[in-house]
Protein backbone atom coordinates (compact mmCIF):
# COMPACT_ATOMS: atom_id res chain seq x y z
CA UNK A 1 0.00 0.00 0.00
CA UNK A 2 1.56 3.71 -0.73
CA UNK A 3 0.06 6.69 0.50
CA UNK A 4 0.91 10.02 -1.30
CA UNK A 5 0.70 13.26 0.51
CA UNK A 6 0.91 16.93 -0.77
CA UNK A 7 3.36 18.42 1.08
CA UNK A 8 2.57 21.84 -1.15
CA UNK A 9 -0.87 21.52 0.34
CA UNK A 10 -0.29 20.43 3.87
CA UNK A 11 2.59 22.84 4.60
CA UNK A 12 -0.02 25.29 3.86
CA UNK A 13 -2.79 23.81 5.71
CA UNK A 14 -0.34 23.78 8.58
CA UNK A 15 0.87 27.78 8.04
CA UNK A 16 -2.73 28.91 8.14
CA UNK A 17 -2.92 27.69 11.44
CA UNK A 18 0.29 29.02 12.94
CA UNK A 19 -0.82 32.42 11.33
CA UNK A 20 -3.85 32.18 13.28
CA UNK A 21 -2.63 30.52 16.39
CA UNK A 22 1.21 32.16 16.74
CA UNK A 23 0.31 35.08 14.92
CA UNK A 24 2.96 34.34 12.31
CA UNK A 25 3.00 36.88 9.56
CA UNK A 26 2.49 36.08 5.91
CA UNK A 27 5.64 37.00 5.43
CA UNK A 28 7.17 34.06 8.02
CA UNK A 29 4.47 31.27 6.80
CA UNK A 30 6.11 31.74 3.31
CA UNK A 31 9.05 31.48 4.36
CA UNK A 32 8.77 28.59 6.65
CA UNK A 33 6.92 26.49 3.93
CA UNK A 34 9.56 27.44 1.73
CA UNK A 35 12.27 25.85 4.21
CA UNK A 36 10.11 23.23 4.40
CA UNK A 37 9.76 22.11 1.36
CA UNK A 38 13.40 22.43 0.59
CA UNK A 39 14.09 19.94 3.53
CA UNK A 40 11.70 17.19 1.38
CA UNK A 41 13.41 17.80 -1.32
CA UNK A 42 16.81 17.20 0.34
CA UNK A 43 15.59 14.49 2.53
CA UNK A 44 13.01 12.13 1.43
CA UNK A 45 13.68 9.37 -1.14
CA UNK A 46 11.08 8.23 -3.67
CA UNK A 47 11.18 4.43 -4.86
């Protein structure tokens, strides 16, 4: 069984929320996902 998950879409899902809960600015949610996603790019392997 293989699951596939959006991390475009969850890193989002996940920045909305830490706007709204930690006030994070736009600014730092971009940011963040952008780290983020460059750490699954560097980091997880696809088979």
């Amino acid at each position: 069984m293989s699951l596939f998950i959006d991390h475009g879409k969850v890193s989002e899902v996940v920045g909305d929320l830490m706007v709204n809960e930690f006030s994070w600015s736009e600014e730092i949610k971009k940011k963040e996902i952008q780290h983020y996603i460059e750490y699954i790019k560097n980091t997880v392997s696809f088979i």
